[in-house]
Protein backbone atom coordinates (compact mmCIF):
# COMPACT_ATOMS: atom_id res chain seq x y z
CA UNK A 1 103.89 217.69 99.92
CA UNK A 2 106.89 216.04 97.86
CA UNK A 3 105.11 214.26 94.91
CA UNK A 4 106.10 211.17 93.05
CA UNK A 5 104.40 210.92 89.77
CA UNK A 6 104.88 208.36 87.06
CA UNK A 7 106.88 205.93 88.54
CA UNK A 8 109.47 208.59 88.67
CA UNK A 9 110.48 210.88 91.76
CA UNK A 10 109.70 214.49 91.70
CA UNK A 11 110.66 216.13 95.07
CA UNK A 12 108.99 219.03 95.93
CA UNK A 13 108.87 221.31 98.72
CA UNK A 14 106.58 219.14 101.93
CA UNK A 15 104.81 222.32 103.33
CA UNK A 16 104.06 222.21 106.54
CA UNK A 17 102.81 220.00 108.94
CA UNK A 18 98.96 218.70 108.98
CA UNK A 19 96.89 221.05 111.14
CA UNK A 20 94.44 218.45 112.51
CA UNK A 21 96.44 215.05 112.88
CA UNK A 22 95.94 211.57 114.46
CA UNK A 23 97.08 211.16 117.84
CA UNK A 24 99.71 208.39 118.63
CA UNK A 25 99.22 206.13 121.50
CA UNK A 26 101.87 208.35 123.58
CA UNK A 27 100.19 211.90 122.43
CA UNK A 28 96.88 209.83 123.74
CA UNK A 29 98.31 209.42 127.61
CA UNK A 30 99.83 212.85 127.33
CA UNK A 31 96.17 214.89 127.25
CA UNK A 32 96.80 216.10 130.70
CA UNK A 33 100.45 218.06 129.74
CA UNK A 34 99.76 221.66 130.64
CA UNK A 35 101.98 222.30 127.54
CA UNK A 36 98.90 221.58 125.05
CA UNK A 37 98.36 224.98 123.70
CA UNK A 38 100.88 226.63 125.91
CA UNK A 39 102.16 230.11 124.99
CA UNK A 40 104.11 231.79 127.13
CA UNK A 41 103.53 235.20 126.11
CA UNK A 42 100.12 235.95 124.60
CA UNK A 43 102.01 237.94 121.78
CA UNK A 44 104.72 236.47 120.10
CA UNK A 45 108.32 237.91 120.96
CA UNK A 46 109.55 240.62 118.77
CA UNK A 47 113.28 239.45 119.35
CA UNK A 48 115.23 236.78 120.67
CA UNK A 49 119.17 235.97 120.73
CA UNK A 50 117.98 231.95 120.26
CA UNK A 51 114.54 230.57 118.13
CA UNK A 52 114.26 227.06 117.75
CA UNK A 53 111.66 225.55 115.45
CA UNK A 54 110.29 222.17 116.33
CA UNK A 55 109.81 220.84 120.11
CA UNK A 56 110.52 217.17 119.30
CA UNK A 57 113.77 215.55 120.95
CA UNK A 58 115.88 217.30 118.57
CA UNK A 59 114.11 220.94 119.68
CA UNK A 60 113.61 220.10 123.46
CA UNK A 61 117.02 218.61 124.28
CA UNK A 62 118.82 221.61 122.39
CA UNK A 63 116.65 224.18 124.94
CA UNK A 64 118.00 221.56 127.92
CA UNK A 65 121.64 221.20 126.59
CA UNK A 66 121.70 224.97 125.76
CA UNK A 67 120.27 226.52 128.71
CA UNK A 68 121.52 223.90 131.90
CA UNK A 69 125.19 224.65 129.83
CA UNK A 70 127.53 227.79 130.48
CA UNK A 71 126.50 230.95 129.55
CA UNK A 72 123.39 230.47 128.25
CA UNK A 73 121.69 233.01 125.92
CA UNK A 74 119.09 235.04 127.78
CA UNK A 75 115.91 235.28 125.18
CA UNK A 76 115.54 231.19 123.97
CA UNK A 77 112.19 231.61 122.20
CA UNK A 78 110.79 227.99 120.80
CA UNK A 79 108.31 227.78 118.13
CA UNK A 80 106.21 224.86 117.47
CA UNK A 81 103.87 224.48 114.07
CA UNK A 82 101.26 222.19 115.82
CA UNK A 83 101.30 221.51 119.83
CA UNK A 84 104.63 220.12 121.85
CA UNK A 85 105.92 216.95 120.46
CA UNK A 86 103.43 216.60 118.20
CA UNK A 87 105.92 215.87 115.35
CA UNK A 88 108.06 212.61 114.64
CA UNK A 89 109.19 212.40 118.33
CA UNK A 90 105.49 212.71 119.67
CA UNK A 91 105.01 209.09 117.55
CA UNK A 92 107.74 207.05 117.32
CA UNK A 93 108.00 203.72 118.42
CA UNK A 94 109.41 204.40 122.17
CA UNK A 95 112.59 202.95 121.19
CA UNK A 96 115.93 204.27 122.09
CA UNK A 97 118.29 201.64 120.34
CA UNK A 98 121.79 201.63 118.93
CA UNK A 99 123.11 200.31 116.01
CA UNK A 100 126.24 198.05 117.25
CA UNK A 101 127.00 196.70 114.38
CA UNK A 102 124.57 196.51 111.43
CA UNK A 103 124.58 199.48 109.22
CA UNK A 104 128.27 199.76 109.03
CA UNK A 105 128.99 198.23 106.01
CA UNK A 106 127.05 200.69 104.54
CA UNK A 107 127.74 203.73 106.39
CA UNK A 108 131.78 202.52 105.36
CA UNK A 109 130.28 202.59 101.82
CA UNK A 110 129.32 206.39 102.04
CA UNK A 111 131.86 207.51 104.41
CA UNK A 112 134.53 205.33 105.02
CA UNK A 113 135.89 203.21 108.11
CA UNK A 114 136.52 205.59 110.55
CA UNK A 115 133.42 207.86 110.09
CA UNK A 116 131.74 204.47 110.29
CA UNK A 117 133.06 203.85 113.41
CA UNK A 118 131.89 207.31 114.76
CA UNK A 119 128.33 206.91 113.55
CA UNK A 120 127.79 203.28 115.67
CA UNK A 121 129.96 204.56 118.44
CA UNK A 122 127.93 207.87 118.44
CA UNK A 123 124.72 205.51 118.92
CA UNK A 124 125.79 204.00 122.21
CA UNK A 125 126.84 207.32 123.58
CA UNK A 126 123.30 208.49 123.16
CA UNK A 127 121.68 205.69 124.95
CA UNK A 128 124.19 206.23 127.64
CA UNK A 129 123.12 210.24 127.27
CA UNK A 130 119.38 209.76 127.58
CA UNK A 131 120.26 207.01 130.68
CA UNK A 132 122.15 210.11 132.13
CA UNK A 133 119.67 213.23 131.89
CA UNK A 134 116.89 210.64 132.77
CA UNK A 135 118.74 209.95 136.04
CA UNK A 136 119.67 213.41 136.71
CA UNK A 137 116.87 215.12 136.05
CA UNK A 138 114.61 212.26 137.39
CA UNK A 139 112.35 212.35 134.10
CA UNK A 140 109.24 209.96 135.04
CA UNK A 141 109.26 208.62 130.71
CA UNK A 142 109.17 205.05 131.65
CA UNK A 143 112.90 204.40 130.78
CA UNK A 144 113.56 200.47 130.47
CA UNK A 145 117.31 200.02 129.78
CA UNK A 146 117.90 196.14 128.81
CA UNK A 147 118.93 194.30 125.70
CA UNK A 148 117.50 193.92 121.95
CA UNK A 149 117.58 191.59 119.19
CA UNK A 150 117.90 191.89 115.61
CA UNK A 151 116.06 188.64 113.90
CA UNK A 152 116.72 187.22 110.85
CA UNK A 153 113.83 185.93 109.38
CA UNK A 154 115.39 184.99 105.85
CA UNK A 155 118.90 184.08 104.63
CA UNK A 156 119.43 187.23 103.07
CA UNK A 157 118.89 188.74 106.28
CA UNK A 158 121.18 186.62 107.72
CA UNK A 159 123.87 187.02 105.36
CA UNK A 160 123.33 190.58 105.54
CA UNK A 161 123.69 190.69 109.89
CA UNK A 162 126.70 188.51 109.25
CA UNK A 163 128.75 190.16 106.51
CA UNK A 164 128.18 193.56 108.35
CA UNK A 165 129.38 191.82 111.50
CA UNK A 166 132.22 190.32 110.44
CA UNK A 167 133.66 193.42 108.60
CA UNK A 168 133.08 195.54 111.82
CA UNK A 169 135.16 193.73 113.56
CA UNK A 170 137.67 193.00 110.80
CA UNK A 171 138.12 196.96 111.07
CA UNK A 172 138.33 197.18 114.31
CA UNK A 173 135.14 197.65 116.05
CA UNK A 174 134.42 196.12 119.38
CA UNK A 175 131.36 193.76 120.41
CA UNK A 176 133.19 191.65 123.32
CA UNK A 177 130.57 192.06 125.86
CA UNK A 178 128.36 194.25 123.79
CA UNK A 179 126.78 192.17 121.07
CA UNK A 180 126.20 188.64 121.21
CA UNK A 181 125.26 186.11 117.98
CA UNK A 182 122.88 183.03 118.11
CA UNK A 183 123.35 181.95 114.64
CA UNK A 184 121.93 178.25 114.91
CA UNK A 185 118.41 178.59 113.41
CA UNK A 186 116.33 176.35 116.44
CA UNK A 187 118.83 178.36 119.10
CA UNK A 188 117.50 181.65 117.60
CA UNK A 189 113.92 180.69 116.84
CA UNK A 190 113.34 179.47 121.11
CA UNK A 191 115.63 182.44 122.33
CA UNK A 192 113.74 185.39 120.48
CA UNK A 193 110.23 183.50 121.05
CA UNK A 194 109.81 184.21 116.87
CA UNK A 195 108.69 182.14 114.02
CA UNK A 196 111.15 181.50 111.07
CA UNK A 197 114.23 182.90 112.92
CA UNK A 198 116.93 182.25 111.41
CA UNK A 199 119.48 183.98 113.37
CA UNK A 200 119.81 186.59 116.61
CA UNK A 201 121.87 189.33 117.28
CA UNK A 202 121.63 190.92 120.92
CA UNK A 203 123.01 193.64 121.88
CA UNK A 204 121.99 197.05 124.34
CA UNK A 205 118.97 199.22 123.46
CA UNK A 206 116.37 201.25 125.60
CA UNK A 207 112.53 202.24 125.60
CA UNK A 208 110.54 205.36 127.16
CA UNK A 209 107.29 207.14 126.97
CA UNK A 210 109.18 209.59 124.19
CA UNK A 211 106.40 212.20 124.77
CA UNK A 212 106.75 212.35 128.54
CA UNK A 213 110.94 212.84 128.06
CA UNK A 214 110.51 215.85 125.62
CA UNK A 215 108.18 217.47 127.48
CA UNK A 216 109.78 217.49 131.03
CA UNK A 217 112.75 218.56 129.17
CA UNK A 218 110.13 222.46 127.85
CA UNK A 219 108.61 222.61 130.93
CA UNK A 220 111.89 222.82 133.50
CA UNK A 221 113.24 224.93 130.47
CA UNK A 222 110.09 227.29 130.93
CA UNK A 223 110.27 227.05 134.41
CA UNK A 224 114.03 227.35 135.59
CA UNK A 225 115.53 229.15 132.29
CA UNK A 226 112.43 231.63 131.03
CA UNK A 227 112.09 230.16 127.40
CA UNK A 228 109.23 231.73 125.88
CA UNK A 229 107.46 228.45 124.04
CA UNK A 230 104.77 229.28 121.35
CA UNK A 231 102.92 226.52 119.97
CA UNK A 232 100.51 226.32 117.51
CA UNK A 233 102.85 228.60 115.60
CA UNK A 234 104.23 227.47 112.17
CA UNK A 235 107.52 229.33 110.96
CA UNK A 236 106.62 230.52 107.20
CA UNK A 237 109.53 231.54 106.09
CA UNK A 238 113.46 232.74 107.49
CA UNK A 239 114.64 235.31 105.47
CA UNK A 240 118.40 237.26 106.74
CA UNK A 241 118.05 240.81 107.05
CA UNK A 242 120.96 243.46 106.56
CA UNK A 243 122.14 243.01 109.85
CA UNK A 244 122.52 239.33 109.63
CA UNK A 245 119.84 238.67 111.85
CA UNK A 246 117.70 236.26 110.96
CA UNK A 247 113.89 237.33 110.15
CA UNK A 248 111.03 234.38 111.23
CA UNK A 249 107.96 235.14 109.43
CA UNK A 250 104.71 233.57 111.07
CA UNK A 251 100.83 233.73 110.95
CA UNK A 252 101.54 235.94 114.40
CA UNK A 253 103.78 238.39 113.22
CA UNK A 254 107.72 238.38 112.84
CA UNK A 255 110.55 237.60 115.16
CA UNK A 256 114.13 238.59 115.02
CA UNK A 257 116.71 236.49 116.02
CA UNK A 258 120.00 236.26 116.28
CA UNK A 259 120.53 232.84 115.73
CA UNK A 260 118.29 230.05 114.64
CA UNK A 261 118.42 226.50 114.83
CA UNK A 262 115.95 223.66 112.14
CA UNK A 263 114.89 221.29 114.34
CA UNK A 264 112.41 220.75 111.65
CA UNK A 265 113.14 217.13 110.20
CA UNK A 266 110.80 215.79 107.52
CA UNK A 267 110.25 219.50 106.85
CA UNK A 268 112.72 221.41 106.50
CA UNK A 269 113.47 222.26 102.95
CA UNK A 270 110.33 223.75 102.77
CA UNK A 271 111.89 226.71 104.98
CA UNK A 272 115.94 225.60 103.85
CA UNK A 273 115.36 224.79 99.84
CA UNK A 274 119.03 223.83 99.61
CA UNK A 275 118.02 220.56 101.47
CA UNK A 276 115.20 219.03 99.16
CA UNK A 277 115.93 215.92 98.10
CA UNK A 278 118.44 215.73 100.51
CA UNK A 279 115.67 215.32 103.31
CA UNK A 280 112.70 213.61 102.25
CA UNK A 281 109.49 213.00 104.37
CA UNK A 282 108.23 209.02 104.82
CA UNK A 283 105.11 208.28 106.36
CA UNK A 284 105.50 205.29 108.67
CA UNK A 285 102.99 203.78 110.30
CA UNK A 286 102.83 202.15 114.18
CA UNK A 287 100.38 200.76 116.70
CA UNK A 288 99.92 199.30 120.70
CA UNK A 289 98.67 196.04 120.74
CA UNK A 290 97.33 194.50 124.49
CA UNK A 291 98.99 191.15 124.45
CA UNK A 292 97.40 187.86 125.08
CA UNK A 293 97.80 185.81 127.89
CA UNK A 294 101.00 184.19 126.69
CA UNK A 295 103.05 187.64 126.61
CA UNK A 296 101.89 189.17 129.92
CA UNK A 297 103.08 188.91 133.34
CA UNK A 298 105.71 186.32 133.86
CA UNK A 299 105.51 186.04 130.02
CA UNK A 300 106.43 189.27 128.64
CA UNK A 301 109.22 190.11 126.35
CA UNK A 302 112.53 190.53 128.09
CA UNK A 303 113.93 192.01 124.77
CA UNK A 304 112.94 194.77 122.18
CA UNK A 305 113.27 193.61 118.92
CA UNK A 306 113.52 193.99 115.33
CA UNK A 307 112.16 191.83 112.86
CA UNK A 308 113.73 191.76 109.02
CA UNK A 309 113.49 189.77 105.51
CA UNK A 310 116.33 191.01 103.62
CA UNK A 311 117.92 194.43 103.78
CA UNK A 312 115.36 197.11 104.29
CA UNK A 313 112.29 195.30 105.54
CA UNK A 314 111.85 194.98 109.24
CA UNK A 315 109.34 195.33 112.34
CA UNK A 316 110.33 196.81 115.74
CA UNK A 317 109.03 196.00 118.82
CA UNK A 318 108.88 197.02 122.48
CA UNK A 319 106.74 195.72 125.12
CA UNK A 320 106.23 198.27 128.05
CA UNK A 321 107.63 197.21 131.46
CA UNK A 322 105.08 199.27 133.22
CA UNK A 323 101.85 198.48 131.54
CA UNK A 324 102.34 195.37 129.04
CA UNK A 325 101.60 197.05 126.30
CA UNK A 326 103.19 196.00 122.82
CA UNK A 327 104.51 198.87 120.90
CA UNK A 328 104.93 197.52 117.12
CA UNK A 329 105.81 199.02 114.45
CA UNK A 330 106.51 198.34 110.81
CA UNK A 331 104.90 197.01 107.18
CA UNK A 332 105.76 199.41 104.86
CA UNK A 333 107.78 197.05 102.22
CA UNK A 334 103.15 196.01 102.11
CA UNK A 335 102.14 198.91 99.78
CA UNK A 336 103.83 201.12 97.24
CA UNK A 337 106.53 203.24 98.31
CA UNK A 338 104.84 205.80 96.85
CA UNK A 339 102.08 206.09 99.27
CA UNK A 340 104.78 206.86 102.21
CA UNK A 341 107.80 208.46 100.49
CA UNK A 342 107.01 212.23 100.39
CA UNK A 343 103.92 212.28 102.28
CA UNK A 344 103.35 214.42 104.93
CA UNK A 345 99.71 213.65 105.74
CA UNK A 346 99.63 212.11 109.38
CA UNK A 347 96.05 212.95 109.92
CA UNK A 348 95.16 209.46 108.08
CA UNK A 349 96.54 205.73 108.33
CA UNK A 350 96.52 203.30 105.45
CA UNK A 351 94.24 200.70 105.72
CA UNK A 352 96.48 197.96 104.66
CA UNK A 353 99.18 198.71 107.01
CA UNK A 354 96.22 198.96 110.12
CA UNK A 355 95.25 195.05 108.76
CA UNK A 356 99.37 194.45 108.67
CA UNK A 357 99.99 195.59 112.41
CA UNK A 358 96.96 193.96 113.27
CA UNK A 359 97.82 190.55 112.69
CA UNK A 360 101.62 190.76 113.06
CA UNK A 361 102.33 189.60 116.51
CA UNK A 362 100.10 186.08 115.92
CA UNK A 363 102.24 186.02 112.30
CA UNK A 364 105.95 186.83 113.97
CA UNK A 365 105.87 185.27 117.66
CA UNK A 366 105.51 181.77 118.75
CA UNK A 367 102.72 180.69 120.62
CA UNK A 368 100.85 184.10 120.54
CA UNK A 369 97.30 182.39 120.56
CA UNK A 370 93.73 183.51 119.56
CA UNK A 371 92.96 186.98 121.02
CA UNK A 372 90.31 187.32 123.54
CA UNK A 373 87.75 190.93 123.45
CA UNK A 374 90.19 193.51 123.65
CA UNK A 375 92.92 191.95 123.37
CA UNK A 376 95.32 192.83 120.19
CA UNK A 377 95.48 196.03 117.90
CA UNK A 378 94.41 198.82 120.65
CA UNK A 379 94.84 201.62 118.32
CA UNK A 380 97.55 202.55 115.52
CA UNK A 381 98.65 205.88 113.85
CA UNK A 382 101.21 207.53 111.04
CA UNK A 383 103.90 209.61 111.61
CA UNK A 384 106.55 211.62 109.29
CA UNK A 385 109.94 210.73 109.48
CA UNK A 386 112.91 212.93 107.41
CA UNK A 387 115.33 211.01 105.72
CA UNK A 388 118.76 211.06 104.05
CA UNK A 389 120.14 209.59 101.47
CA UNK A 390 122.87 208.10 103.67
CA UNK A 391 120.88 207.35 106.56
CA UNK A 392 122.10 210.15 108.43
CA UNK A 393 121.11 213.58 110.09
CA UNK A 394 122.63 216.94 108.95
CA UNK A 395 124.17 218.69 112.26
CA UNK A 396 125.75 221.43 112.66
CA UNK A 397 126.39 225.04 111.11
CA UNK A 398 124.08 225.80 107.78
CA UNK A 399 126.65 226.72 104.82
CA UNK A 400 126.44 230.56 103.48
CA UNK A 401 124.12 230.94 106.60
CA UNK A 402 125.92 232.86 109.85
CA UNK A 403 123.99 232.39 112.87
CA UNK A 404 121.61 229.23 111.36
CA UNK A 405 122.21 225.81 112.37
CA UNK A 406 119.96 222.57 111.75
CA UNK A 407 119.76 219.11 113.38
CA UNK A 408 116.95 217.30 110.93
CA UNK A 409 117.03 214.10 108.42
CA UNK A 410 117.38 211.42 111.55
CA UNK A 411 115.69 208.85 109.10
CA UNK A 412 113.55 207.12 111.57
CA UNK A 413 116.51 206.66 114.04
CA UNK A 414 116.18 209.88 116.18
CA UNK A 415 116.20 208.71 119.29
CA UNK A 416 119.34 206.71 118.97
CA UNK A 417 121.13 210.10 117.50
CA UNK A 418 118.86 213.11 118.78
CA UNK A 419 120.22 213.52 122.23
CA UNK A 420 123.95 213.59 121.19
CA UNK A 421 123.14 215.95 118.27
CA UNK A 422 121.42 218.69 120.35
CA UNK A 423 124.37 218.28 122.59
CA UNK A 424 126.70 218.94 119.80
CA UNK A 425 124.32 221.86 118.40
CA UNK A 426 124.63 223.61 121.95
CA UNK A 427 128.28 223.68 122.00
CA UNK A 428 128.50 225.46 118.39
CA UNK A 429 125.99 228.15 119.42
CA UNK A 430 128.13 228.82 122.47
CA UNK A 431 130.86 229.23 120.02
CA UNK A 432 133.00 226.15 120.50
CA UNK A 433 134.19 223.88 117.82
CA UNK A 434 132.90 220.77 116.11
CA UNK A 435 135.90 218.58 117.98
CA UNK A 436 134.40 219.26 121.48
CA UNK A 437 130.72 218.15 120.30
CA UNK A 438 132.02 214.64 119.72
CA UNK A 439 129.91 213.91 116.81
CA UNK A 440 130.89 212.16 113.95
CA UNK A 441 132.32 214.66 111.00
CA UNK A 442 130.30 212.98 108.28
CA UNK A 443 127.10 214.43 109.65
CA UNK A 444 128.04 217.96 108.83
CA UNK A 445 125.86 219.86 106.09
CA UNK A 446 128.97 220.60 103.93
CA UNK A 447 128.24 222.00 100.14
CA UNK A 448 130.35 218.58 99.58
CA UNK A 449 127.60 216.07 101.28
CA UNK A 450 124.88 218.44 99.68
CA UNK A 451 125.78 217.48 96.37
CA UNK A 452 126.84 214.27 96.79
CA UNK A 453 125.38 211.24 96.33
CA UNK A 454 123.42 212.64 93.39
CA UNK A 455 120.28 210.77 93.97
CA UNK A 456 117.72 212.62 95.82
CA UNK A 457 116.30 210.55 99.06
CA UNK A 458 113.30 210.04 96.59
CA UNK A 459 115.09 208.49 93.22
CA UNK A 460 116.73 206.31 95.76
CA UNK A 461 113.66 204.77 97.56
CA UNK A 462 111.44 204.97 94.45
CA UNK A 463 113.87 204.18 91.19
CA UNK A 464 116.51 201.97 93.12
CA UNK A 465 113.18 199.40 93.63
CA UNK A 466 114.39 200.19 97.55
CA UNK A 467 117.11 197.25 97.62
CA UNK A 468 120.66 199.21 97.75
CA UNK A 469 122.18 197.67 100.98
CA UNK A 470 124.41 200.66 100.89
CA UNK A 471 121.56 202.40 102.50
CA UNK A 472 120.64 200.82 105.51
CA UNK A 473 116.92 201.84 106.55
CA UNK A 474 117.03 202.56 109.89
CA UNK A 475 114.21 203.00 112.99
């Protein structure tokens, strides 16, 4: 894994993922999925036109995008290190939310006004995307679309929601009937139901059984389009050959490709070294808690939320429509950045953060109560997130590479990007250009971005004493 040693950051290639990790409370429900240890051959394809590494949203709505699209490539081989989803997808928070407004002051920073623009408008078109293929491929993921807030629970925070807010708009960008401010403290504190709110800002955002969407998406890929999927199968190492076909070397033998496409996030520059320190893994850490009497039934949440003191840290939290169940996530301004920046170990949680997510419901919303037996933290779990130094993935065409592409580095913000991205990534593999994908320019892996900032994703977190408002942490 990346280390950080000394107070000082030392990137260094993050392996590969954990062979035996925890399981998340989606990967829990999902025990049934015939895709656990699914390969469709028994020996692994000798060639393919198409090989996609990682099955997470990224992976499994590139197979979807690529093969439901014109012409689609006949051999689409997918190759997964651990088992389907298993990755950051397989335990995120179930959220599917948009930035409308927040992070563009310091997306502008990096990338100016109208890439800024394009990265929050690129947000709502994904909601509306994973609304759409939900719909039309009647996906049973538990899709809730509603509204969110964004809480203020300091006046930093609040400062921070309203400066970005006001220059949004002041360039341009539209919230009329979008996002919607409650900036009187008591008006905030009695609509969001939270303690110490100082302000609200409400605006669209989603939640799904992310496990259940991802894997619908492989299995009517297997079923309709003949991908070969091959789990338990970690990519070693991509090497070109003469030809300019691309060689995967695995613990099963080799496969040739024509083309291959990273949808390897937090790992990536272990198999692309041009991108370390330009993706870095961070351990995060989540939980379901059963609520107490006062947040079920007629009670529950009508919002998702996300909870913040200053900048950088925040909560985020869902509560199932279906079940009740509170999906929380959060805590990680509680122990050293150290112990989550570069690791890659989801096989064990940190203690501290289990006693954080425990109590942070009673600490955050009003009138939560005393918990009866079995009521509260039902279980909680790590997973490894990829991030940038901007905050934003790296799509499209690999430089120096023909035939490679990536879609990795989502930051903890996947699902509000993913969809799009694969979109995009379909179109350049069937040979059109970046215009018709639709994605914002700045998240191409140029030699310019590459180099540029010249802090790695590590110095940043770990040197910068993880403050810079330029870099908006995202979920």
């Amino acid at each position: 894994m990346s280390t950080i040693a000394n107070g000082a950051a030392n990137p260094t290639a993050p392996g590969f993922p954990h062979p035996d990790p925890c399981l998340s409370f989606w990967l829990q429900g999902g025990r049934s999925s015939p895709l656990i240890g699914h390969r469709t051959t028994d020996a692994l394809p000798e060639t393919a036109d198409v090989t996609i590494i990682g099955s997470g949203i990224s992976g499994g709505a590139l197979a979807y995008f690529l093969l439901t699209g014109p012409n689609p490539p006949k051999r689409v081989v997918m190759l997964e290190a651990r088992e389907v989803c298993y990755g950051a997808t397989g335990r995120n928070g179930g959220h599917c939310r948009p930035d409308c407004y927040r992070g563009y002051k310091g997306y502008k920073a990096h990338f100016g006004k109208e890439q800024a623009l394009k990265i929050l408008q690129n947000e709502m078109d994904t909601l509306n995307l994973v609304d759409e293929i939900v719909t039309k491929e009647n996906i049973d993921c538990d899709f809730w679309r509603g509204r969110s807030y964004d809480v203020a629970l300091d006046q930093t925070c609040a400062d921070f929601f309203k400066e970005s807010y006001d220059e949004f708009i002041a360039d341009g960008g539209i919230v009329d009937e979008i996002v919607t401010t409650f900036t009187d403290p008591e008006d905030a504190a009695k609509r969001t139901r939270s303690n110490g709110a100082l302000a609200a800002y409400e605006f669209p955002a989603g939640s799904l059984w992310p496990f259940k969407l991802v894997t619908h998406l492989i299995r009517l890929c297997i079923d309709k389009h003949d991908m070969n999927l091959q789990t338990n199968t970690p990519a070693r190492a991509v090497t070109q050959a003469a030809d300019g076909k691309w060689a995967i070397q695995t613990d099963r033998g080799t496969i040739t490709t024509e083309k291959v496409v990273y949808c390897t996030n937090a790992f990536t520059a272990t198999l692309l070294p041009e991108f370390l320190g330009r993706i870095a893994p961070y351990r995060g850490q989540c939980s379901a808690v059963i609520p107490t009497k006062p947040f079920s039934g007629k009670n529950m949440l009508t919002h998702t939320y996300s909870h913040r003191n200053g900048v950088n840290n925040f909560d985020y939290t869902i509560q199932r429509p279906k079940d009740g169940t509170i999906i929380v996530g959060g805590g990680r301004w509680m122990v050293p950045v150290e112990q989550l920046i570069g690791c890659t170990d989801d096989s064990q949680k940190v203690p501290d953060l289990t006693e954080y997510l425990r109590g942070v419901m009673k600490t955050t919303m009003t009138g939560w109560g005393e918990e009866a037996l079995n009521e509260g933290l039902l279980v909680d779990w790590t997973g490894i997130m990829g991030y940038t130094p901007e905050a934003v993935p790296y799509v499209g065409a690999v430089h120096g590479k023909p035939g490679a592409f990536i879609s990795a580095g989502h930051s903890g913000h996947g699902m509000a990007r993913a969809m799009t991205c694969s979109r995009g990534i379909a179109a350049l593999l069937r040979g059109e250009s970046w215009e018709t994908t639709g994605l914002p320019e700045c998240f191409q892996p140029t030699p310019e971005r590459l180099a540029s900032p010249k802090q790695t994703v590590e110095e940043m977190w770990v040197e910068s004493g993880k403050t810079d408002s330029t870099v908006p942490m995202m979920h």
